[in-house]
C-alpha atoms as a PDB file:
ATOM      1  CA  UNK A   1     -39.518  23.719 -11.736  1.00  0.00           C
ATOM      2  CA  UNK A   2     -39.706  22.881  -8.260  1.00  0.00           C
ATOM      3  CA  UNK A   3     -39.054  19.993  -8.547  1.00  0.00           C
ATOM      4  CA  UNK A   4     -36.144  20.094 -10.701  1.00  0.00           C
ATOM      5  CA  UNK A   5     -33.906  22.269  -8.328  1.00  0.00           C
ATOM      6  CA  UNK A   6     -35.266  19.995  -5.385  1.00  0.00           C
ATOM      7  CA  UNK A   7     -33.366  17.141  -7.261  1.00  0.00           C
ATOM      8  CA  UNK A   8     -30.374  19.413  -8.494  1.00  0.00           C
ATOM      9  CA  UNK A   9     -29.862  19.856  -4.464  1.00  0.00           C
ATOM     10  CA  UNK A  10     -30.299  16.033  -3.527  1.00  0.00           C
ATOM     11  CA  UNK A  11     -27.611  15.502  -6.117  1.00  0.00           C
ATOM     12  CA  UNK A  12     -25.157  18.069  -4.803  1.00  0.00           C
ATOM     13  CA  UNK A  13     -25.893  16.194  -1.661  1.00  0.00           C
ATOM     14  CA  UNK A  14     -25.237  12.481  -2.897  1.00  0.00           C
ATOM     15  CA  UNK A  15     -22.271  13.744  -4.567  1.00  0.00           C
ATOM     16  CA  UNK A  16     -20.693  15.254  -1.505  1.00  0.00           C
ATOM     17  CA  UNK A  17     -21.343  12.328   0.472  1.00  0.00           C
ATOM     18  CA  UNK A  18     -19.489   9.912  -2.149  1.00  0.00           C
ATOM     19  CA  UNK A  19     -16.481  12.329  -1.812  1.00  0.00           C
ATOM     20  CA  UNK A  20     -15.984  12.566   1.630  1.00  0.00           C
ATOM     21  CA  UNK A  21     -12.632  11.502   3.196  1.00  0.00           C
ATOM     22  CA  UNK A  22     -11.414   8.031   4.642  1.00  0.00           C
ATOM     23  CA  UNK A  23     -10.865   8.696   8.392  1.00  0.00           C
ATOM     24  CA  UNK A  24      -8.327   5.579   8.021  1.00  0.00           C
ATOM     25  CA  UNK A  25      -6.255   7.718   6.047  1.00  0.00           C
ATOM     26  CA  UNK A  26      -5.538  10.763   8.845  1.00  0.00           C
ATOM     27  CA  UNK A  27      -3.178  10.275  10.872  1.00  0.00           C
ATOM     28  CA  UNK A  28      -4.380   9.585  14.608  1.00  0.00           C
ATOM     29  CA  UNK A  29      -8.367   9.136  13.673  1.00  0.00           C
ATOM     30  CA  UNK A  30      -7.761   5.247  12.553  1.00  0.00           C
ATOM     31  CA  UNK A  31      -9.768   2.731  15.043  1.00  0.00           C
ATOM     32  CA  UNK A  32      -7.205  -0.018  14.188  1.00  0.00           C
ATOM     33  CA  UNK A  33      -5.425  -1.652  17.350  1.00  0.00           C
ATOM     34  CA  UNK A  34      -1.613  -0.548  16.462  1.00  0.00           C
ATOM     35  CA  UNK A  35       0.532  -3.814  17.978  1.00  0.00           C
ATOM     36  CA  UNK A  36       4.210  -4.716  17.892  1.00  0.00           C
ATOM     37  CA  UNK A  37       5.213  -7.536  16.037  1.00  0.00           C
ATOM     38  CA  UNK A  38       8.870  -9.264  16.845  1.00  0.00           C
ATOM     39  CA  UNK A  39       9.475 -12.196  15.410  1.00  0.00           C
ATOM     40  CA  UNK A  40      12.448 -14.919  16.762  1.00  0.00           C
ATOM     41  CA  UNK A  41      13.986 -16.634  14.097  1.00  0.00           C
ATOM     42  CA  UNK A  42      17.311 -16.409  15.645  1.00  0.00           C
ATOM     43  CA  UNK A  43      19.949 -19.310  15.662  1.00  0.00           C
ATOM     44  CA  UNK A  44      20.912 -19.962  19.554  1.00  0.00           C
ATOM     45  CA  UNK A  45      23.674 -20.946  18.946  1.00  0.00           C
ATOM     46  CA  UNK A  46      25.027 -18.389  16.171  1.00  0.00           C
ATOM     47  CA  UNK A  47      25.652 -14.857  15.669  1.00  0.00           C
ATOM     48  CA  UNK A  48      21.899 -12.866  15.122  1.00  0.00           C
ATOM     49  CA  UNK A  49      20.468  -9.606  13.696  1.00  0.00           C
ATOM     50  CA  UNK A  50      17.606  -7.821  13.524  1.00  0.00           C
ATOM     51  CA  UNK A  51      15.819  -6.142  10.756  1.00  0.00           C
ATOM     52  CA  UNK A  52      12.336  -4.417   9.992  1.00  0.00           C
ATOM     53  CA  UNK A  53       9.709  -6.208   7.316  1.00  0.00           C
ATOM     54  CA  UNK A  54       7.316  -3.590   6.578  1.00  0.00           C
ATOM     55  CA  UNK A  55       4.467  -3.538   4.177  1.00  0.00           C
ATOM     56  CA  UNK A  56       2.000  -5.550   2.269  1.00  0.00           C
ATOM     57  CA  UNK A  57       3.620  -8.598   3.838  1.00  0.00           C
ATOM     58  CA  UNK A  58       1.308 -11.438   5.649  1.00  0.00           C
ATOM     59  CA  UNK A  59       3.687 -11.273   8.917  1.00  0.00           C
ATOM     60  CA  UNK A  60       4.876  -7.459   8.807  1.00  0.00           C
ATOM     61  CA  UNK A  61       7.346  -6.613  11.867  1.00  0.00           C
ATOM     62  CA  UNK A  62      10.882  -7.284  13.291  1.00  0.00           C
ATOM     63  CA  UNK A  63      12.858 -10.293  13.069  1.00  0.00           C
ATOM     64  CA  UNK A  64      15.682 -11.367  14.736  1.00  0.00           C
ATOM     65  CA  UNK A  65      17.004 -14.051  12.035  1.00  0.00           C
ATOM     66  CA  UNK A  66      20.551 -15.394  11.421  1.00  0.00           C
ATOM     67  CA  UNK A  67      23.578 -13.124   9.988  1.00  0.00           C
ATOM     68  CA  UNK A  68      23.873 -14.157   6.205  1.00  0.00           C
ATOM     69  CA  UNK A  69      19.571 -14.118   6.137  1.00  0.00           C
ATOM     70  CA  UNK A  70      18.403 -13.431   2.353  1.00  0.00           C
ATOM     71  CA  UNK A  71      16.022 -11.200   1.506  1.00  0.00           C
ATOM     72  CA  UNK A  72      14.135 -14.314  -0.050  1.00  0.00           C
ATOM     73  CA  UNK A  73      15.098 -16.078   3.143  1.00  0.00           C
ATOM     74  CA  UNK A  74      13.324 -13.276   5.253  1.00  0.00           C
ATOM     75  CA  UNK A  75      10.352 -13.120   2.643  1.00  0.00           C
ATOM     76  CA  UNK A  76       9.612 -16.562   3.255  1.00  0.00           C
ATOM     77  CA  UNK A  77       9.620 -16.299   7.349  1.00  0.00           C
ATOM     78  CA  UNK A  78       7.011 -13.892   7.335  1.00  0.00           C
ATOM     79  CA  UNK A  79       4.454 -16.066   5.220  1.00  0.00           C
ATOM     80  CA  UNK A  80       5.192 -14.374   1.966  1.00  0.00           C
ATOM     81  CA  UNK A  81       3.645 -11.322   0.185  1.00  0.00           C
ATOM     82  CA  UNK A  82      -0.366 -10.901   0.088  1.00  0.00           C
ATOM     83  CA  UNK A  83      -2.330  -9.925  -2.503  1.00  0.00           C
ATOM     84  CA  UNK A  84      -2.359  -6.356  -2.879  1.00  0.00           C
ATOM     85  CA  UNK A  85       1.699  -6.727  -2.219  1.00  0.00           C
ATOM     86  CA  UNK A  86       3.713  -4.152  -5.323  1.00  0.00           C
ATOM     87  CA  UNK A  87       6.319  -6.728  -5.862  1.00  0.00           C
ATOM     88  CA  UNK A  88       7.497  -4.735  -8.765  1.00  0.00           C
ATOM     89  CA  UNK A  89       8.800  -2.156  -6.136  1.00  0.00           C
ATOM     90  CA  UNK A  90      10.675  -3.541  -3.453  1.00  0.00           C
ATOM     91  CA  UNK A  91      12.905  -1.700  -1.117  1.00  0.00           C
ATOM     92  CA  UNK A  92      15.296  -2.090   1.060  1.00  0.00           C
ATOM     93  CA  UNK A  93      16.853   0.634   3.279  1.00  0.00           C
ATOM     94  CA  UNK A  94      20.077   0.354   4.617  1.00  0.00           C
ATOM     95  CA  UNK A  95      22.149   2.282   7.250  1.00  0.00           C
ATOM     96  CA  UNK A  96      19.142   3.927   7.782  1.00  0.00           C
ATOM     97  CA  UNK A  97      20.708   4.608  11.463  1.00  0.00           C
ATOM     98  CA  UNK A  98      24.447   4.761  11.029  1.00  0.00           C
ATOM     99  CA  UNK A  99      25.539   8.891  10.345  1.00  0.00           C
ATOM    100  CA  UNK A 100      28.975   7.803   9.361  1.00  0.00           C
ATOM    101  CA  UNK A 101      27.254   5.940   6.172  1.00  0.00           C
ATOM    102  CA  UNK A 102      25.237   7.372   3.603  1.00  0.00           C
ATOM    103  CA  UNK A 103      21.453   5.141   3.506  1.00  0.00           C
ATOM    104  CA  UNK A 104      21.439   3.421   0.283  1.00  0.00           C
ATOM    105  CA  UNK A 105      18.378   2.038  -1.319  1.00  0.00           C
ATOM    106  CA  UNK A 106      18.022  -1.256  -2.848  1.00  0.00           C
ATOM    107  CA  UNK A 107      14.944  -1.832  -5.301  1.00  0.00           C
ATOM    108  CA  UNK A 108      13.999  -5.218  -6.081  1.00  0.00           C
ATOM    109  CA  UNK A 109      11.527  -6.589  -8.634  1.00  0.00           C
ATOM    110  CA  UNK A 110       9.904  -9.984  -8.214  1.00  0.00           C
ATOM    111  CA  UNK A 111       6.791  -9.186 -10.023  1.00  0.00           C
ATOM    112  CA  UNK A 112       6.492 -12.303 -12.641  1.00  0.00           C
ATOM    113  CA  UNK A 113       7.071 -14.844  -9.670  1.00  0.00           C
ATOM    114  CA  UNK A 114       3.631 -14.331  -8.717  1.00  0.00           C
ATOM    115  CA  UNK A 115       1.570 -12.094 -11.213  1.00  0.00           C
ATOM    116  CA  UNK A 116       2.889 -13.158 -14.808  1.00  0.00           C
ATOM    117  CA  UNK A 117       2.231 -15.565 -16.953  1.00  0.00           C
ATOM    118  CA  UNK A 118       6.000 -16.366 -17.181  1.00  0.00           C
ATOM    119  CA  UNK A 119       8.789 -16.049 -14.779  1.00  0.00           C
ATOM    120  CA  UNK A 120      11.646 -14.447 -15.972  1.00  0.00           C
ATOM    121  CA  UNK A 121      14.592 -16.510 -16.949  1.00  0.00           C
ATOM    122  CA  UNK A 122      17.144 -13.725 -15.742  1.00  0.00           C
ATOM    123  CA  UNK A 123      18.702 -14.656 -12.156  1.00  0.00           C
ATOM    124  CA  UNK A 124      17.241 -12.287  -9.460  1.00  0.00           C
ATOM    125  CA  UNK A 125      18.822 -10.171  -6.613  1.00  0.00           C
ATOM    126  CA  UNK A 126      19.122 -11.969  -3.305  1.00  0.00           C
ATOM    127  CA  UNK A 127      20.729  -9.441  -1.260  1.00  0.00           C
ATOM    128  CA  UNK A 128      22.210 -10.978   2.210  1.00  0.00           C
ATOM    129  CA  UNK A 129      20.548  -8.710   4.425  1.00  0.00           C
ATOM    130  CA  UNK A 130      22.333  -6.706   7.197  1.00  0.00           C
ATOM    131  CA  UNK A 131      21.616  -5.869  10.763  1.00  0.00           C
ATOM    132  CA  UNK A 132      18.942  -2.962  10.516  1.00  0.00           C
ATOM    133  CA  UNK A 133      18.106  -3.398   7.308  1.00  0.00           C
ATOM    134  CA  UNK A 134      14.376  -2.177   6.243  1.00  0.00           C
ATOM    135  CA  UNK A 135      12.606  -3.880   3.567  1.00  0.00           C
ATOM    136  CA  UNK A 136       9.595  -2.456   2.218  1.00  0.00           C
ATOM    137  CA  UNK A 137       7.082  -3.822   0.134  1.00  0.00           C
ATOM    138  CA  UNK A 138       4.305  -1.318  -0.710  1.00  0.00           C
ATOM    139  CA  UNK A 139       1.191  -1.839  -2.100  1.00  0.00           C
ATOM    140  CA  UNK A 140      -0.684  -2.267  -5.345  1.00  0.00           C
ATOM    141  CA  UNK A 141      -3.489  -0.355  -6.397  1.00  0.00           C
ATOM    142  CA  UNK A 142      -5.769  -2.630  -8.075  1.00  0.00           C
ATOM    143  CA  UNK A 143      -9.102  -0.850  -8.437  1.00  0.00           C
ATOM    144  CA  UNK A 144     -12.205  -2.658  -7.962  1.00  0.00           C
ATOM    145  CA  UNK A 145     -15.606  -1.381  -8.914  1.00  0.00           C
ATOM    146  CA  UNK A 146     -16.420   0.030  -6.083  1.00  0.00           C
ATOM    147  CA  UNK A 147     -13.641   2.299  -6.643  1.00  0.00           C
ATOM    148  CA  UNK A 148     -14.112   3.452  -9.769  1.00  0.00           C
ATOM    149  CA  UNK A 149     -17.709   4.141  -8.607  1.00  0.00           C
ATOM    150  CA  UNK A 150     -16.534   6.025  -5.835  1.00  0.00           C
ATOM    151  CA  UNK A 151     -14.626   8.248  -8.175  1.00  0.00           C
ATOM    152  CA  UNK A 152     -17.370   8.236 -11.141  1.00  0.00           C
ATOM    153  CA  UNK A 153     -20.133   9.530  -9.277  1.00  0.00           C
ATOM    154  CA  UNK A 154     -19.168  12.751  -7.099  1.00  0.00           C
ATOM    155  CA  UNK A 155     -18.762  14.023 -10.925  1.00  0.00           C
ATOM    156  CA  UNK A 156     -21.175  12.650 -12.935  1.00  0.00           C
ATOM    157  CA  UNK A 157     -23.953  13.871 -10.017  1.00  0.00           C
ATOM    158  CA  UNK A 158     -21.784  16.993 -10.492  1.00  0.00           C
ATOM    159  CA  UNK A 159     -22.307  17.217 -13.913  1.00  0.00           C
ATOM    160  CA  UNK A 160     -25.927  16.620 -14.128  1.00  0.00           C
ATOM    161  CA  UNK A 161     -26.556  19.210 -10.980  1.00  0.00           C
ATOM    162  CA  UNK A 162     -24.862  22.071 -13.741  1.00  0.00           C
ATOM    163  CA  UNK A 163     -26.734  20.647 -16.358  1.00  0.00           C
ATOM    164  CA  UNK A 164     -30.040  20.577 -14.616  1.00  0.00           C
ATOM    165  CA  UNK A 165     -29.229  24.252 -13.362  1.00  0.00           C
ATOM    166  CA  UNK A 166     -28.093  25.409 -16.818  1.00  0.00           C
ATOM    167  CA  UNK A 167     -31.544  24.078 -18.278  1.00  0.00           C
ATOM    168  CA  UNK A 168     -33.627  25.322 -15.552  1.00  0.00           C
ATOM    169  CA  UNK A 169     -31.818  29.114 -16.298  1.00  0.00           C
ATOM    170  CA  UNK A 170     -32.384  29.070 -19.857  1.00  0.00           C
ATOM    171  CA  UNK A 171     -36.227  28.081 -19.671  1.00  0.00           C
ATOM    172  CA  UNK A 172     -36.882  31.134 -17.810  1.00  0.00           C
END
């Protein structure tokens, strides 16, 4: 009987330690050296801009590129998307910082260039990008099975705890 609650509590225990928090996640408590990134891609001779690359992006930060940049053009300057990249979701923000304009979103999908089996036949946005433009590309949550562990078994321990309670209650 003893021994049964003694292991009822361990698993309340386990289970509470598989659910605890990322620290990453709250704001101000990650360990991670934040650094600026600007990037010079500007023509010397030409007119410039600058705009933001954020995201799931190998080279994430600001660039100062040519006027008339694509967003394909800019893609490709900052060493492409990585793995966990959402290319399916692709935004970019514009006159994010001008009050006489409304911002405007632009979503972009270039999923099947690198996930499908078959690219898409159908010509794709290539917006020319403007100065202050945002692009975002957010991630993809692929889970692995460490994951799916970590959400499995906080309730299955939970689960078995109740059971193991509910069986040591009804034998008395």
């Amino acid at each position: 009987m003893k021994f049964i609650a003694s292991a009822a509590v361990i698993l309340v225990f386990v289970s509470l330690t598989f659910s605890q928090v990322d620290s990453n996640l709250i704001l101000g408590l990650s360990q991670k050296n934040a650094t600026v990134s600007v990037f010079d891609l500007s023509d010397p001779t030409g007119v410039n801009m600058e705009v933001n690359l954020w995201g799931f992006i190998r080279y994430p930060g600001r660039y100062r590129v040519p006027v008339n940049t694509t967003f394909l053009d800019l893609i490709t300057f900052s060493g492409g998307p990585i793995e966990d990249s959402n290319l399916e979701d692709i935004r970019i923000l514009r006159d994010m910082n001008n009050p006489e304009k409304k911002p405007t979103v632009i979503k972009i999908n270039y999923e099947d260039l690198l996930w499908e089996d078959q690219v898409s036949t159908k010509t794709k946005p290539n917006p020319v990008l403007q100065p202050g433009d945002v692009v975002v590309v957010l991630r993809e949550k692929r889970y692995t099975f460490r994951d799916y562990l970590q959400i499995y078994v906080p309730i299955i321990t939970s689960i078995v705890s109740i059971a193991t309670l509910l069986i040591t209650i009804s034998r008395n």
